[in-house]
Protein backbone atom coordinates (compact mmCIF):
# COMPACT_ATOMS: atom_id res chain seq x y z
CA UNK A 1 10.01 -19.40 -0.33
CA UNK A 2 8.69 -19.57 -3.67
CA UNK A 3 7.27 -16.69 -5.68
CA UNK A 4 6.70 -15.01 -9.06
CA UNK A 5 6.55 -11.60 -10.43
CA UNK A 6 4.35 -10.10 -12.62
CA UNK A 7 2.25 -7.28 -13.83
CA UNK A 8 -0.34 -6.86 -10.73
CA UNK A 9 -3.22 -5.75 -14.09
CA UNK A 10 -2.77 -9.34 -15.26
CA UNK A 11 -3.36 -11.12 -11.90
CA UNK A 12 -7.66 -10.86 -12.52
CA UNK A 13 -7.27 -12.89 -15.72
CA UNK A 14 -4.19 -15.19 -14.28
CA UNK A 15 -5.66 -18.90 -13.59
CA UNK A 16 -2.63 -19.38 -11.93
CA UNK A 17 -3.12 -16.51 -9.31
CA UNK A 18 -6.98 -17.27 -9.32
CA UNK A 19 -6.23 -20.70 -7.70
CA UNK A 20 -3.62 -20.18 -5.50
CA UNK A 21 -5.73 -17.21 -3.63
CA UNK A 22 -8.64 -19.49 -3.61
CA UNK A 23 -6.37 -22.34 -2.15
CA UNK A 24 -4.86 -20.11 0.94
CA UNK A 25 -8.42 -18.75 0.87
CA UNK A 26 -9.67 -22.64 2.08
CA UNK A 27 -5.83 -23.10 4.08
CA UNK A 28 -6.91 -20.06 6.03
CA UNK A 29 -10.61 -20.18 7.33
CA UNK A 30 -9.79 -24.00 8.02
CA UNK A 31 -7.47 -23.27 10.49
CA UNK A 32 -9.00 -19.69 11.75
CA UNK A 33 -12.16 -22.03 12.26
CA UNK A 34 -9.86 -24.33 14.17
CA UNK A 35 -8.15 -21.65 16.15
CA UNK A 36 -11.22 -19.67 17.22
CA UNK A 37 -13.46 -22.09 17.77
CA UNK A 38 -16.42 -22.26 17.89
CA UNK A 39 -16.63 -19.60 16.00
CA UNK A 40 -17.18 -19.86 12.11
CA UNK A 41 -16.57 -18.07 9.01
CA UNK A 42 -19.19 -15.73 8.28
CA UNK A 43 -17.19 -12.62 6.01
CA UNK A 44 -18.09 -9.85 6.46
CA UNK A 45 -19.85 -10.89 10.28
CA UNK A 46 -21.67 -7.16 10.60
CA UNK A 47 -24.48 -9.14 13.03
CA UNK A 48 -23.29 -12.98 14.18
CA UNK A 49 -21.73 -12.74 17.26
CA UNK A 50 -20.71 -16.41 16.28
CA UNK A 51 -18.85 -15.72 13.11
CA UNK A 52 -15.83 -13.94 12.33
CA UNK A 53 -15.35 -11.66 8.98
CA UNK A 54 -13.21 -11.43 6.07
CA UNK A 55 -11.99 -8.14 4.99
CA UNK A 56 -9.08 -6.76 2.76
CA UNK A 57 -5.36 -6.51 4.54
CA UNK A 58 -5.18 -2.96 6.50
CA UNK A 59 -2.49 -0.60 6.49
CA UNK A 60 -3.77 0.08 10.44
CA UNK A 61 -2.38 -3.48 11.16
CA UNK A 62 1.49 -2.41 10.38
CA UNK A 63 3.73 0.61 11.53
CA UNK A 64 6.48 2.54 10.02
CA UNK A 65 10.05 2.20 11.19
CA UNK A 66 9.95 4.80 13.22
CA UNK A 67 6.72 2.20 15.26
CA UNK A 68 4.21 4.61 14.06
CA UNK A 69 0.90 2.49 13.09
CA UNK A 70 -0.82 3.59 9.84
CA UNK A 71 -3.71 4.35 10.71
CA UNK A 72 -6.21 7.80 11.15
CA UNK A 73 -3.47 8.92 14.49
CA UNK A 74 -0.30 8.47 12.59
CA UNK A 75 1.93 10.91 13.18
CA UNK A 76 2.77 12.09 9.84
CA UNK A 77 -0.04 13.88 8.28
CA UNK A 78 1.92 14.07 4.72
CA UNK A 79 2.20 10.09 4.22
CA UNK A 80 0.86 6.70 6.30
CA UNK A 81 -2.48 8.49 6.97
CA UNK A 82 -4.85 4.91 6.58
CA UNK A 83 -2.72 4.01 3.68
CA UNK A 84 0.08 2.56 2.56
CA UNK A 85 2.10 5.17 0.83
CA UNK A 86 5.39 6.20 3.09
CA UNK A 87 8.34 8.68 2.49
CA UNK A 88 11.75 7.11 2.83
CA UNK A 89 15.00 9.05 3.52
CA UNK A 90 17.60 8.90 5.71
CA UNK A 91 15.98 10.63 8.57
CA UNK A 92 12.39 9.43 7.73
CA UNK A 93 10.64 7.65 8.78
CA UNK A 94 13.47 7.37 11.39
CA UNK A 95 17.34 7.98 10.90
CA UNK A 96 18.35 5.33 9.30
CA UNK A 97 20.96 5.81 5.80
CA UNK A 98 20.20 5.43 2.30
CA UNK A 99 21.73 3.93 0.60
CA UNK A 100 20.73 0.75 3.15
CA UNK A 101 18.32 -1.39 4.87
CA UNK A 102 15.20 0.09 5.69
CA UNK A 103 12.15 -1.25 7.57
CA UNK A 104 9.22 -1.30 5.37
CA UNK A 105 6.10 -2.56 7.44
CA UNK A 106 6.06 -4.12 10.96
CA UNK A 107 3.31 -5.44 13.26
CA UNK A 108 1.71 -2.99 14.35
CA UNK A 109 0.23 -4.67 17.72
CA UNK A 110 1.09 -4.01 21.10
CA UNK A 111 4.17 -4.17 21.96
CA UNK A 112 4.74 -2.11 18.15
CA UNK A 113 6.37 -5.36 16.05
CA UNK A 114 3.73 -8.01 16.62
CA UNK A 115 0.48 -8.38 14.52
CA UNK A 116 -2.47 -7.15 16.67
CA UNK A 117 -4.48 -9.46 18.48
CA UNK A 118 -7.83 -11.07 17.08
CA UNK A 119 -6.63 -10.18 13.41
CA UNK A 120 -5.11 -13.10 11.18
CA UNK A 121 -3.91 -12.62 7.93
CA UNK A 122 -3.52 -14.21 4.90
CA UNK A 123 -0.60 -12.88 2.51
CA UNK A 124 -0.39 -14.04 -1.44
CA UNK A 125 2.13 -11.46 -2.18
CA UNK A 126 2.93 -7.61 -2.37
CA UNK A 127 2.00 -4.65 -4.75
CA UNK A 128 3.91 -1.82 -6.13
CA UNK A 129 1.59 0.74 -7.36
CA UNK A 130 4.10 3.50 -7.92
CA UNK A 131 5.61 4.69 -11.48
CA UNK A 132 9.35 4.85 -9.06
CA UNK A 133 10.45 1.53 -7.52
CA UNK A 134 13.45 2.80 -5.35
CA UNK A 135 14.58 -0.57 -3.83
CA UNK A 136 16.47 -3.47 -4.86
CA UNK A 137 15.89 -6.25 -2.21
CA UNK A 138 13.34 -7.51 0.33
CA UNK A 139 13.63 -9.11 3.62
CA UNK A 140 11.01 -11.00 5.64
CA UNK A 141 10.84 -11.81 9.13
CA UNK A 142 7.73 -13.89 10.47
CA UNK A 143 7.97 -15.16 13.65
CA UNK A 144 11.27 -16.75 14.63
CA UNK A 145 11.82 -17.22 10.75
CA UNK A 146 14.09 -15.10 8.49
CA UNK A 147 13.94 -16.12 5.31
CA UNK A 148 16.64 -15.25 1.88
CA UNK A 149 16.71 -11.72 0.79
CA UNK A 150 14.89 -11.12 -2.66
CA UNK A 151 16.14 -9.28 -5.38
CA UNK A 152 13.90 -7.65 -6.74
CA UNK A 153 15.27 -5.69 -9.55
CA UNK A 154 13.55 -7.09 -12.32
CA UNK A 155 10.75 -5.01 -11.16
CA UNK A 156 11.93 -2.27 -12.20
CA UNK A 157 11.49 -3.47 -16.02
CA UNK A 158 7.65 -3.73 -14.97
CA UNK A 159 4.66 -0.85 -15.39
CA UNK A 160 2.52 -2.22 -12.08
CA UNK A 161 4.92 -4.71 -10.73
CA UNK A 162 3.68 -7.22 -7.90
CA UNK A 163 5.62 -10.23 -6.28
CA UNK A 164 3.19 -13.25 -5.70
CA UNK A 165 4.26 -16.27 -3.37
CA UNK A 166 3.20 -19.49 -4.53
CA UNK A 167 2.20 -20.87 -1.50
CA UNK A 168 0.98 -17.61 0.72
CA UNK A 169 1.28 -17.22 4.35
CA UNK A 170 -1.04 -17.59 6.94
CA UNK A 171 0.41 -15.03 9.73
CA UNK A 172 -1.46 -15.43 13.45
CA UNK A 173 -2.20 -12.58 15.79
CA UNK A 174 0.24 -11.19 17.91
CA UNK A 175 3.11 -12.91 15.41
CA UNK A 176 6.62 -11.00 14.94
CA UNK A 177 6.59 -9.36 11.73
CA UNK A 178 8.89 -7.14 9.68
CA UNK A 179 9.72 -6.26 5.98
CA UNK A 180 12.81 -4.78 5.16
CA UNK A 181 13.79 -3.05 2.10
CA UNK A 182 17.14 -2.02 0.68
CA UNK A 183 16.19 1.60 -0.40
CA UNK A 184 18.73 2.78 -3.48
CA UNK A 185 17.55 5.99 -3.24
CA UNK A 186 14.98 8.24 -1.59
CA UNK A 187 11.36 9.09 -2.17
CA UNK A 188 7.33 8.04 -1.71
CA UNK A 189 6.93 4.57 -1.98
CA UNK A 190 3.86 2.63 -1.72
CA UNK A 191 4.29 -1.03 -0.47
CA UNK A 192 1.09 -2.98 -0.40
CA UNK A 193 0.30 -6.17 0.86
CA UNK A 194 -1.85 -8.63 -0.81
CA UNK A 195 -4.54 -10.78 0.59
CA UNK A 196 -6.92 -10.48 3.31
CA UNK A 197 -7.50 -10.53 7.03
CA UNK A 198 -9.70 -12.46 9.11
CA UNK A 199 -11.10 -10.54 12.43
CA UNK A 200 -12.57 -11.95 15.70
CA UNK A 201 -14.34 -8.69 16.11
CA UNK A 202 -16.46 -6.37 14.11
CA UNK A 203 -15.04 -3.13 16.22
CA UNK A 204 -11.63 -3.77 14.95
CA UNK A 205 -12.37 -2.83 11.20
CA UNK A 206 -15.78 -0.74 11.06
CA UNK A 207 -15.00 2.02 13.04
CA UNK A 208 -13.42 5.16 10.82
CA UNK A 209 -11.83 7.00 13.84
């Protein structure tokens, strides 16, 4: 796995960054196209019945630790409400200690671990929006892989800091997923996922219930 960090302001004026989304851009309706054919792109595909969309990567695809998806029903009406901002301790969102390994985001299909069906997406990296950045290290998991933890502490020397892969990932429906953190200490942390996600069916992002 290959990746950068930076300062996630910059990325709009990075050539670099401008290139390598519109590269897993092509990688990814190419082989959406060839996995749900005959269907075609069509972005946002409000009215085709032959097309499928294109839409930014949802917190409502992932769940907390404690299997909780993020969407309008989660069950923590402080944090994870349709968003990406959770509160990590060692009883939240489940009992697990910090100091330690934490999971940050998981499929959150059915069974709770798996990306939901008819949703594809395609990751280019992750965003840190907060002022705090309370871990250390990242861990993947995508399908049966497991790749090397990340140390991410240079972040910390950054004001908006984002990792960016070089070569992003093109994750299928109802695929394991899980990213771990290793939380130094506790507090709100927003983790957000860069890219976007391709859907088979306009129900699964335009309803707001």
């Amino acid at each position: 796995m290959s990746f950068v960090f930076c300062e996630y302001d910059k990325l709009k004026t990075s050539d670099w960054f401008i290139k390598a989304a519109r590269d897993l851009e092509a990688t990814a309706i190419a082989d959406t196209e060839a996995v749900w054919s005959p269907l075609k792109m069509g972005f946002y595909a409000l009215e085709r019945t032959d097309q499928f969309g294109r839409t930014t990567i949802l917190p409502e695809n992932f769940a907390d630790e404690a299997g909780d998806v993020l969407d309008d029903h989660h069950t923590n009406t402080q944090w994870g409400v349709d968003n990406f901002r959770q509160y990590f301790t060692s009883t939240s969102p489940s009992a697990v200690a910090i100091p330690g390994w934490k999971t940050i985001l998981q499929g959150g299909g059915t069974p709770i671990g798996i990306t939901p069906e008819d949703i594809r997406l395609a990751w280019i990296g992750i965003a840190f929006p907060n002022k705090s950045l309370y871990i250390s290290k990242l861990s993947i998991e995508i399908g049966d892989k497991r790749f090397p933890k990340i140390d991410i502490e240079e972040l910390h020397n950054y004001n908006k800091p984002a990792l960016i892969f070089e070569e992003g990932f093109i994750i299928p429906e109802e695929t394991h997923f899980r990213l771990f953190g290793f939380f130094e200490t506790t507090g709100y942390q927003r983790v957000v996922p860069l890219g976007f996600e391709m859907y088979r069916r306009r129900d699964l992002v335009i309803s707001r219930t």
